[in-house]
Protein backbone atom coordinates (compact mmCIF):
# COMPACT_ATOMS: atom_id res chain seq x y z
CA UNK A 1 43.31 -32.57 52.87
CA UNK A 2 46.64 -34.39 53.61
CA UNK A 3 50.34 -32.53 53.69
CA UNK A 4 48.70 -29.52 53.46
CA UNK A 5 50.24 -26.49 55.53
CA UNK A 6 47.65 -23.86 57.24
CA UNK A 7 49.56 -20.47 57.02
CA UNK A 8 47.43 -17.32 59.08
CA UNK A 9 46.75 -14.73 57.50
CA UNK A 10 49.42 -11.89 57.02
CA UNK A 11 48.52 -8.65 58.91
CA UNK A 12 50.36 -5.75 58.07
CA UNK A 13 50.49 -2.65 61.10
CA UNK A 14 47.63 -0.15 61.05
CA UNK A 15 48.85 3.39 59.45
CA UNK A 16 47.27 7.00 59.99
CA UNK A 17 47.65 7.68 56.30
CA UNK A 18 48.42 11.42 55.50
CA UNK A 19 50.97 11.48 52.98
CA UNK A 20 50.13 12.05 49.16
CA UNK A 21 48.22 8.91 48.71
CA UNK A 22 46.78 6.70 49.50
CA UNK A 23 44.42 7.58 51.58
CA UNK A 24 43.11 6.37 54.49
CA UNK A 25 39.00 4.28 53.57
CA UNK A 26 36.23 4.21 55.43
CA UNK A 27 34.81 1.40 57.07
CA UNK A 28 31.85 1.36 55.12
CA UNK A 29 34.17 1.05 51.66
CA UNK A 30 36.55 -1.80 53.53
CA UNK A 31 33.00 -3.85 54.11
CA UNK A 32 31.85 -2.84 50.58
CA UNK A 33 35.64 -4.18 48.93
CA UNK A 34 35.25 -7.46 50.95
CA UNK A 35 32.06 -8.76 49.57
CA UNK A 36 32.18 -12.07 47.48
CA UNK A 37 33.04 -11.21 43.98
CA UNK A 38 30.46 -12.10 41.38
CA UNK A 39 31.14 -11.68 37.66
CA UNK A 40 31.98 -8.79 35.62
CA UNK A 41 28.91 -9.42 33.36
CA UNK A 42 26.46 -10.25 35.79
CA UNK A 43 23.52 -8.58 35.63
CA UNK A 44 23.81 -7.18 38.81
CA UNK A 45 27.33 -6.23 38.35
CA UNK A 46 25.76 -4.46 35.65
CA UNK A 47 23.40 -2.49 37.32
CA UNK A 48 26.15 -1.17 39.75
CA UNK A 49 28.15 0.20 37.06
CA UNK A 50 25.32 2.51 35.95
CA UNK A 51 24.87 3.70 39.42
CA UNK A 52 28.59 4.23 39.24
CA UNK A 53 28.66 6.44 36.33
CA UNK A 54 25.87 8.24 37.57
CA UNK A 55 27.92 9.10 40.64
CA UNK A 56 31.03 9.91 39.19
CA UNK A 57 29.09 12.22 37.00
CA UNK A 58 27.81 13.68 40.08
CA UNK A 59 31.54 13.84 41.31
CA UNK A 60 32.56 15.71 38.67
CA UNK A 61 29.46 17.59 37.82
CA UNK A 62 28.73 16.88 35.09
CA UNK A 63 26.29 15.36 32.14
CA UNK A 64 29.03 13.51 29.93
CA UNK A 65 27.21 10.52 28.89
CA UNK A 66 31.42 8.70 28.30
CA UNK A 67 31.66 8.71 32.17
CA UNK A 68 33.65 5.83 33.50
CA UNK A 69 36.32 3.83 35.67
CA UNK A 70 39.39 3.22 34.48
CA UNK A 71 41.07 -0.40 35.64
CA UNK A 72 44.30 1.31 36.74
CA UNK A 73 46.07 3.91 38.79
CA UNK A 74 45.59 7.64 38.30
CA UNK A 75 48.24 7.64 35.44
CA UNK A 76 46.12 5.08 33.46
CA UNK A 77 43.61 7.85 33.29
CA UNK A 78 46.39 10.28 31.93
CA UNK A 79 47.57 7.49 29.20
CA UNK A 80 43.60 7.06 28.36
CA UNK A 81 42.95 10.68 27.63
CA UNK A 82 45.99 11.05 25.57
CA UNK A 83 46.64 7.80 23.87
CA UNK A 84 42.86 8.72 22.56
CA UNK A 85 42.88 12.11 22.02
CA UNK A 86 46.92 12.25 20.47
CA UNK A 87 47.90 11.53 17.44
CA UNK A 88 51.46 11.17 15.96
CA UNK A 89 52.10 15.03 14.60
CA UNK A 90 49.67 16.59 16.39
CA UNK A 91 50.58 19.89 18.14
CA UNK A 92 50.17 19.54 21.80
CA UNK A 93 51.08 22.40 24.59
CA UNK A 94 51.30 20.83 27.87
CA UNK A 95 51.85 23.45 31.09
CA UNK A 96 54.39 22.12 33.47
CA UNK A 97 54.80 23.45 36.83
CA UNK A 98 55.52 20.03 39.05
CA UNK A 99 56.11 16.28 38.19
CA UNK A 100 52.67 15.39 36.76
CA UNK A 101 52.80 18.33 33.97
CA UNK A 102 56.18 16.58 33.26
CA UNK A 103 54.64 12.82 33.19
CA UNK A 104 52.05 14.83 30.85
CA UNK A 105 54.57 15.88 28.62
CA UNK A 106 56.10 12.61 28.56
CA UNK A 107 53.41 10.70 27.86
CA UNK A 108 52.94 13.15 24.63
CA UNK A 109 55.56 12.69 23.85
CA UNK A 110 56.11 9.38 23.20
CA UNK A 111 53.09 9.44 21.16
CA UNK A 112 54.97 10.85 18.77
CA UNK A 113 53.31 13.98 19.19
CA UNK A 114 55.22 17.91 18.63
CA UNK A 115 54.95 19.16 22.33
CA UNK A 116 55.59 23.04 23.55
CA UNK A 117 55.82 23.39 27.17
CA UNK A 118 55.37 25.99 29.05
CA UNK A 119 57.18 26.23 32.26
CA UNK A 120 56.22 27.60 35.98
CA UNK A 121 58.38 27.70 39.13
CA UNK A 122 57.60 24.65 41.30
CA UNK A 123 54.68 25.80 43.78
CA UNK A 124 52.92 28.31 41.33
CA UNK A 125 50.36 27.60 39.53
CA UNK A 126 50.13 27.67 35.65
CA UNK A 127 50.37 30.99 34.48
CA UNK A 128 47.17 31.96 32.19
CA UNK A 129 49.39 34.69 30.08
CA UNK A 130 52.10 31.81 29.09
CA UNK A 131 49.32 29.22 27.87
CA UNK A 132 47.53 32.37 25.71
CA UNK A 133 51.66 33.25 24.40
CA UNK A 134 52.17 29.80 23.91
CA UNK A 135 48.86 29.31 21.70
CA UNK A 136 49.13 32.73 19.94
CA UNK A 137 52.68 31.02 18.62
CA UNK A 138 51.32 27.86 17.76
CA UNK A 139 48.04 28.11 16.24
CA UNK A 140 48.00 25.14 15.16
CA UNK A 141 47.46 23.00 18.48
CA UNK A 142 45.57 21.13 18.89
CA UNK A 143 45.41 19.77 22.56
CA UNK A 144 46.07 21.48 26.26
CA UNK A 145 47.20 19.35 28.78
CA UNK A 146 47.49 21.05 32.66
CA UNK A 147 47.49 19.88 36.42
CA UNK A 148 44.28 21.04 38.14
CA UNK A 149 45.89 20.62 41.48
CA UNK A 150 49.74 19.32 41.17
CA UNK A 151 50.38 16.91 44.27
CA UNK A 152 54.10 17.20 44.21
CA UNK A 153 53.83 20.92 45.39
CA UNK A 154 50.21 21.74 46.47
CA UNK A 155 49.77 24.09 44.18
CA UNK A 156 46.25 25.02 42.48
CA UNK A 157 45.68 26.24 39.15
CA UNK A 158 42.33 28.02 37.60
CA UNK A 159 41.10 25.15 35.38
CA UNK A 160 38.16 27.66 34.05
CA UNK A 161 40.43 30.52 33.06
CA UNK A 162 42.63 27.72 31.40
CA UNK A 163 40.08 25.69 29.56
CA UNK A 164 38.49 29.20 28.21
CA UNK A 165 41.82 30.17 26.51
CA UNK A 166 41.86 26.55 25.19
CA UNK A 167 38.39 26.82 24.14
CA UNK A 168 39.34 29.90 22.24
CA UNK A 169 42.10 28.77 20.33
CA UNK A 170 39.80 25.72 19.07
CA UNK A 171 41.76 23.36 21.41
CA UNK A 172 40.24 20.53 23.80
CA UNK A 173 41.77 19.94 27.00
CA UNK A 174 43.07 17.12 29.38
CA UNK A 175 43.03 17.72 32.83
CA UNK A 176 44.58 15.85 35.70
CA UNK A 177 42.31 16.07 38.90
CA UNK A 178 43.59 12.74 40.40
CA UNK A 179 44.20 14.91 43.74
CA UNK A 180 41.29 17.76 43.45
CA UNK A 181 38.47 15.83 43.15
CA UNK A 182 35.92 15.80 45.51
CA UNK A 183 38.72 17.64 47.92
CA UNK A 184 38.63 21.35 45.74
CA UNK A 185 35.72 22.88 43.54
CA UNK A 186 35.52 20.84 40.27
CA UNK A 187 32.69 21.93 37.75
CA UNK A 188 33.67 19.90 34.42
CA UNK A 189 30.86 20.78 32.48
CA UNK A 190 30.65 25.04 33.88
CA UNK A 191 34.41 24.93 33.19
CA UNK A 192 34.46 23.36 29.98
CA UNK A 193 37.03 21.07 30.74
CA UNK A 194 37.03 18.16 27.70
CA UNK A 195 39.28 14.97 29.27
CA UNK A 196 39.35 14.81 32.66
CA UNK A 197 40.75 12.07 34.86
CA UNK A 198 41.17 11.02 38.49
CA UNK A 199 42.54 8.64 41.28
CA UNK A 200 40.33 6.64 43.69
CA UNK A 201 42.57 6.58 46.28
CA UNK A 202 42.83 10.32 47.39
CA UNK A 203 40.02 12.28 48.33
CA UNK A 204 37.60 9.51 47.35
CA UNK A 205 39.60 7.30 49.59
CA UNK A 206 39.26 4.70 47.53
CA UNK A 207 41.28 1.66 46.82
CA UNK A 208 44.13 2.53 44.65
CA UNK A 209 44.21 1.07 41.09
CA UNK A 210 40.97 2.91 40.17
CA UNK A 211 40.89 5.95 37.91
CA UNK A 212 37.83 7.88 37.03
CA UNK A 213 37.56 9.35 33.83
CA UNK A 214 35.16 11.75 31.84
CA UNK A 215 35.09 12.78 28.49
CA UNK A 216 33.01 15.73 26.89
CA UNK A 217 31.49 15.71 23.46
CA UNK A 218 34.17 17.80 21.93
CA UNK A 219 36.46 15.61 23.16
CA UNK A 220 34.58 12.60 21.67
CA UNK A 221 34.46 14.28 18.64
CA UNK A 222 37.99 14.42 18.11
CA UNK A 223 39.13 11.17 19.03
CA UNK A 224 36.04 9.93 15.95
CA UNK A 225 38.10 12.20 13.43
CA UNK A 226 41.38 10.14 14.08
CA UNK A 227 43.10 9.49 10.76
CA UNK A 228 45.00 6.01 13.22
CA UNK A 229 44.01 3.70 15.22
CA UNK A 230 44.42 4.48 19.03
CA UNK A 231 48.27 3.19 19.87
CA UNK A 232 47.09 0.80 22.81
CA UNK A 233 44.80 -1.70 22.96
CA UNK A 234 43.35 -1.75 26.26
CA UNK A 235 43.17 2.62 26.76
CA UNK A 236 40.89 2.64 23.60
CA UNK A 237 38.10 4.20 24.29
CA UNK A 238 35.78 3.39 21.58
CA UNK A 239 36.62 -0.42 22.86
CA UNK A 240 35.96 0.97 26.12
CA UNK A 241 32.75 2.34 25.60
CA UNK A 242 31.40 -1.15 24.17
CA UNK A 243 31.52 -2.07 27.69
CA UNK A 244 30.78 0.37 30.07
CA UNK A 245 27.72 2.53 27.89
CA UNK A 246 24.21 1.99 28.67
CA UNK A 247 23.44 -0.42 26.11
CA UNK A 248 21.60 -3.40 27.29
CA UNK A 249 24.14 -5.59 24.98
CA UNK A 250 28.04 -5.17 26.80
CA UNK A 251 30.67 -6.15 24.89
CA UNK A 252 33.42 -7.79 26.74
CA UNK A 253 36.30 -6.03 27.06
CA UNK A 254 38.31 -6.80 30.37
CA UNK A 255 37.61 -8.45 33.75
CA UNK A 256 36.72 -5.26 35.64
CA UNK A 257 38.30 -5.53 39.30
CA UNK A 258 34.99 -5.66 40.21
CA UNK A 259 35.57 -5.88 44.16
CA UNK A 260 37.52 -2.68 43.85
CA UNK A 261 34.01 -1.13 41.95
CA UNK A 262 32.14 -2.50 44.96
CA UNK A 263 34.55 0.08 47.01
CA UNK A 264 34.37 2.44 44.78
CA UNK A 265 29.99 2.52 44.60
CA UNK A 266 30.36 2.74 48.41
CA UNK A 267 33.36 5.63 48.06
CA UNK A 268 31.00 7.75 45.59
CA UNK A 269 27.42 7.14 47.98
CA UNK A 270 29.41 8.58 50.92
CA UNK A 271 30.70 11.68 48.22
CA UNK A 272 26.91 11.89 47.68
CA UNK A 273 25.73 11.61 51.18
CA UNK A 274 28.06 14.23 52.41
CA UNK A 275 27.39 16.87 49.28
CA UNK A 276 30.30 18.13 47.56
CA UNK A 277 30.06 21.91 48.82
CA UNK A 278 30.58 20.05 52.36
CA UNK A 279 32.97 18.26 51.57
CA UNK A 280 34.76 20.89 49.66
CA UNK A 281 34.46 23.03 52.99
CA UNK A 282 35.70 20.54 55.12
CA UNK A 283 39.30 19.88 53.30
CA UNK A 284 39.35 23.80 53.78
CA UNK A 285 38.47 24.14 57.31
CA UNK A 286 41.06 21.12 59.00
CA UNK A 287 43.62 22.77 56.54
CA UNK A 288 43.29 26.10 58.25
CA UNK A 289 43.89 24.15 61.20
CA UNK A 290 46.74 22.18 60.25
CA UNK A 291 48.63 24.81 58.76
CA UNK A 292 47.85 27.17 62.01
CA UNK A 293 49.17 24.39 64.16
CA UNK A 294 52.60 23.80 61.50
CA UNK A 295 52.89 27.77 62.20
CA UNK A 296 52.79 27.32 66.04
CA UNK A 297 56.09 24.79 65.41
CA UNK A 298 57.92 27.70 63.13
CA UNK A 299 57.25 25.15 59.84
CA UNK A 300 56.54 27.32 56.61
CA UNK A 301 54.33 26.29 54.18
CA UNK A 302 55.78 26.07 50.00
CA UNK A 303 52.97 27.80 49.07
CA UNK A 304 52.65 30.95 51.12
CA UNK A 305 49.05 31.88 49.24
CA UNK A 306 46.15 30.77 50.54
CA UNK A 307 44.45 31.15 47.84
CA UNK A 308 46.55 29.15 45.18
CA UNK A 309 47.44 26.14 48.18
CA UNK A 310 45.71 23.16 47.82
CA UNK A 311 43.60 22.36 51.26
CA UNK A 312 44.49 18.59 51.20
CA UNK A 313 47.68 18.41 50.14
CA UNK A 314 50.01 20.52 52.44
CA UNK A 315 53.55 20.72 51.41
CA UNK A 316 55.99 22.21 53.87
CA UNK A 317 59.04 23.55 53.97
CA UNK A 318 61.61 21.16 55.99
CA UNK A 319 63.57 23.43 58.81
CA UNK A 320 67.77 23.76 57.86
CA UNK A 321 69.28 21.04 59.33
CA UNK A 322 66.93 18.50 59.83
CA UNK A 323 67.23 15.50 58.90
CA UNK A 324 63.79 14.66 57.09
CA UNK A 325 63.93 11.31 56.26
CA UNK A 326 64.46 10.51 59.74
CA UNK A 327 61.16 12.85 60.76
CA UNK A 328 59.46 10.68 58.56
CA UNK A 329 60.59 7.14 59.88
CA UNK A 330 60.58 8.08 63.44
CA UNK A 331 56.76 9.50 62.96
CA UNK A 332 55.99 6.04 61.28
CA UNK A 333 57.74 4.02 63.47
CA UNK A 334 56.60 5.59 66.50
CA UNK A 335 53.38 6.78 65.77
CA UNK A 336 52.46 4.96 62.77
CA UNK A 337 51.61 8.27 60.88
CA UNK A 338 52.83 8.59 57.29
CA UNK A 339 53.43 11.41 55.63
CA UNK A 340 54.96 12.18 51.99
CA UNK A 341 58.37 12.87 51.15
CA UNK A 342 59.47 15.54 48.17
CA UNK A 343 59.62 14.70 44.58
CA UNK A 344 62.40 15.66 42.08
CA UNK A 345 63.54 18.98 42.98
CA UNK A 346 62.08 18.77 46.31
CA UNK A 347 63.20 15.30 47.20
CA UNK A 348 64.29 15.95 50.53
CA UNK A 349 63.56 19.49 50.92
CA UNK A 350 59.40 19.46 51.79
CA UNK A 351 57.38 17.63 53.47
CA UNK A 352 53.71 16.68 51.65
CA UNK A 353 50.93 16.12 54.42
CA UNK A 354 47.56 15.08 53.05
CA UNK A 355 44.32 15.50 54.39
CA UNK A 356 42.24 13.56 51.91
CA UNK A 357 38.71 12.44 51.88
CA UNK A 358 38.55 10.28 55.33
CA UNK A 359 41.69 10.96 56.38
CA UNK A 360 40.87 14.86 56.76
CA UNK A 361 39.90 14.51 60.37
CA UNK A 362 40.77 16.23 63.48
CA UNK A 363 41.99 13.76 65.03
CA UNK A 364 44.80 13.44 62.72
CA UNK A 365 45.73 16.91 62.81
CA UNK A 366 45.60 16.84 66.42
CA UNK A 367 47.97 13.16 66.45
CA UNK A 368 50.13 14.41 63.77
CA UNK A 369 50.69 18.13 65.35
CA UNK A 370 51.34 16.34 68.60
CA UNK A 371 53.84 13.39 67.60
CA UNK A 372 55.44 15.70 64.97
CA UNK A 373 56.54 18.37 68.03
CA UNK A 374 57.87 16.15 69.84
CA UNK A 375 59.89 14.51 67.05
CA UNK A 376 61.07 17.73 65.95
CA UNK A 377 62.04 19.02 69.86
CA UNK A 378 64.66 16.10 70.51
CA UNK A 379 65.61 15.50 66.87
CA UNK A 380 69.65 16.03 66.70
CA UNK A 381 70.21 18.65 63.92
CA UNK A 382 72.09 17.81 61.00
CA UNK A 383 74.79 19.95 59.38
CA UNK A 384 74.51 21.75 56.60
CA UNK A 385 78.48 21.66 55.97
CA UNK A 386 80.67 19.04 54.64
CA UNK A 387 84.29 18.84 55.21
């Protein structure tokens, strides 16, 4: 063709991702994402979303037959579970102990529903005796939202003891596990956790823009007894359902991102051909030794319990007087290693490192313990004084 300009390709600089998302993918998921596209109600397209609820279901362990990808980041999951399981008036008790029980708040907010939060210090994790307080005072709630594993501290709550208490007060439950799954034990159906969502792009090191989803039969259940319609179009699940169940007739709904489904069937086979319990243990055993080697260079960690710290999302303490924007650029720019800054209250205070599906590696710890030593030996210290 005539007058017409040939531009390269734009390449952007290759990052060791192992800040709070995303995540660094495997090769195997970069050659699945770049196959030709095909159509989102091709028959073949068709069969590969079965084998993609069948692996998310292994993911999260369990049997929910309403087992699906949202089209959308991990906060499209939250806005799914709550836009169907919310109604305007309904009591809702959402634990906050980071920015994502906030966001879940928020979001319940402006669905017009009556919200009681109950309130941890940043890097704890919910408390079990506040959510049994909170629903002794409010019997009539209806819905418990909490953070499985809140990425802006690294901080893990006990979903089980929290779902039981929910369970007992004749609530159902939405859980955020956009950074604990496949990374920390997850057992949705043993638990009996209701609404549960994800993110592809942390430990499934996945594309972002992907967010797994699972809903129980209680759950299901409730959203059939709404007196309104479900407030958005596109996060209704019954609509949802028309298109991603088993039936052999689909309804249209939306053009899936069906390239990003290709990387995410490729994501979930690795999940599978690794096992969860090793994959679990592995997130736990290159923590132990990035936080050993963050010791050796005098860094504390927010969350001094082992027990309650997540294993892929470190968050660290940043030294008095250093400047920690400037760790963070010159690591980038140097190295080409990312790593998270703080969020509200913590904006420039911590440090997040994350160690999350493929990018939980040795190698990394070893690069990032190395480059981040050196930064912090000949880094001018900044004063803590003004005036």
């Amino acid at each position: 063709m005539e007058n017409v300009i040939e531009l390269p390709v734009r390449t952007l600089p290759v990052r060791t991702l192992m800040g709070s998302g995303p995540s660094e993918i495997d090769p195997r998921v970069l050659q699945a994402l770049a196959q030709p596209p095909i159509g989102h109600l091709d028959p073949a397209f068709v069969g590969l979303m079965d084998e993609v609820k069948d692996l998310l279901r292994y993911a999260f362990q369990t049997e929910n037959r309403l087992t699906f990808p949202v089209s959308g980041p991990g906060s499209a999951g939250m806005e799914t579970c709550f836009t169907n399981l919310v109604e305007a008036g309904d009591k809702v008790v959402i634990a906050r102990n980071g920015v994502f029980g906030q966001r879940m708040a928020e979001m319940a907010t402006r669905l017009g529903a009556e919200v009681v939060t109950i309130d941890d210090e940043w890097g704890q994790p919910v408390d079990p005796q506040k959510l049994e307080a909170a629903l002794e005072s409010n019997p009539d709630t209806k819905v418990v939202g909490f953070v499985h594993a809140e990425t802006s501290t690294g901080a893990l709550s006990d979903a089980r003891l929290l779902a039981g208490i929910a369970q007992r007060y004749g609530c159902v439950t939405v859980v955020d596990t956009v950074t604990s799954l496949t990374g920390s034990p997850l057992y949705v159906d043993d638990w009996g956790l209701d609404a549960v969502y994800s993110g592809a792009q942390k430990c499934l090191s996945c594309v972002p823009g992907i967010a797994p989803v699972t809903i129980s039969d209680r759950a299901l259940e409730k959203i059939n007894q709404r007196q309104t319609p479900v407030s958005t179009w596109f996060h209704d699940i019954g609509l949802i359902d028309g298109y991603w169940s088993e039936s052999s007739q689909r309804s249209y709904h939306h053009t899936a991102p069906v390239n990003s489904i290709f990387a995410l069937a490729e994501s979930l086979r690795l999940v599978k051909q690794e096992g969860l319990e090793r994959a679990w243990e592995r997130h736990r055993e290159i923590s132990q030794t990035l936080v050993m080697g963050l010791d050796r260079l005098g860094l504390e960690m927010m969350v001094d319990d082992a027990s309650i710290r997540l294993p892929q999302l470190s968050v660290v303490n940043v030294p008095q007087g250093i400047d920690e924007a400037a760790v963070r650029s010159r690591l980038l720019q140097e190295d080409g290693i990312e790593i998270g800054a703080g969020l509200g209250p913590l904006a420039g205070k911590v440090w997040r490192i994350g160690l999350m599906g493929h990018s939980c590696r040795s190698e990394n710890v070893e690069r990032l313990l190395d480059a981040l030593g050196r930064v912090l030996t000949d880094l001018p210290k900044v004063s803590s004084c003004s005036g």
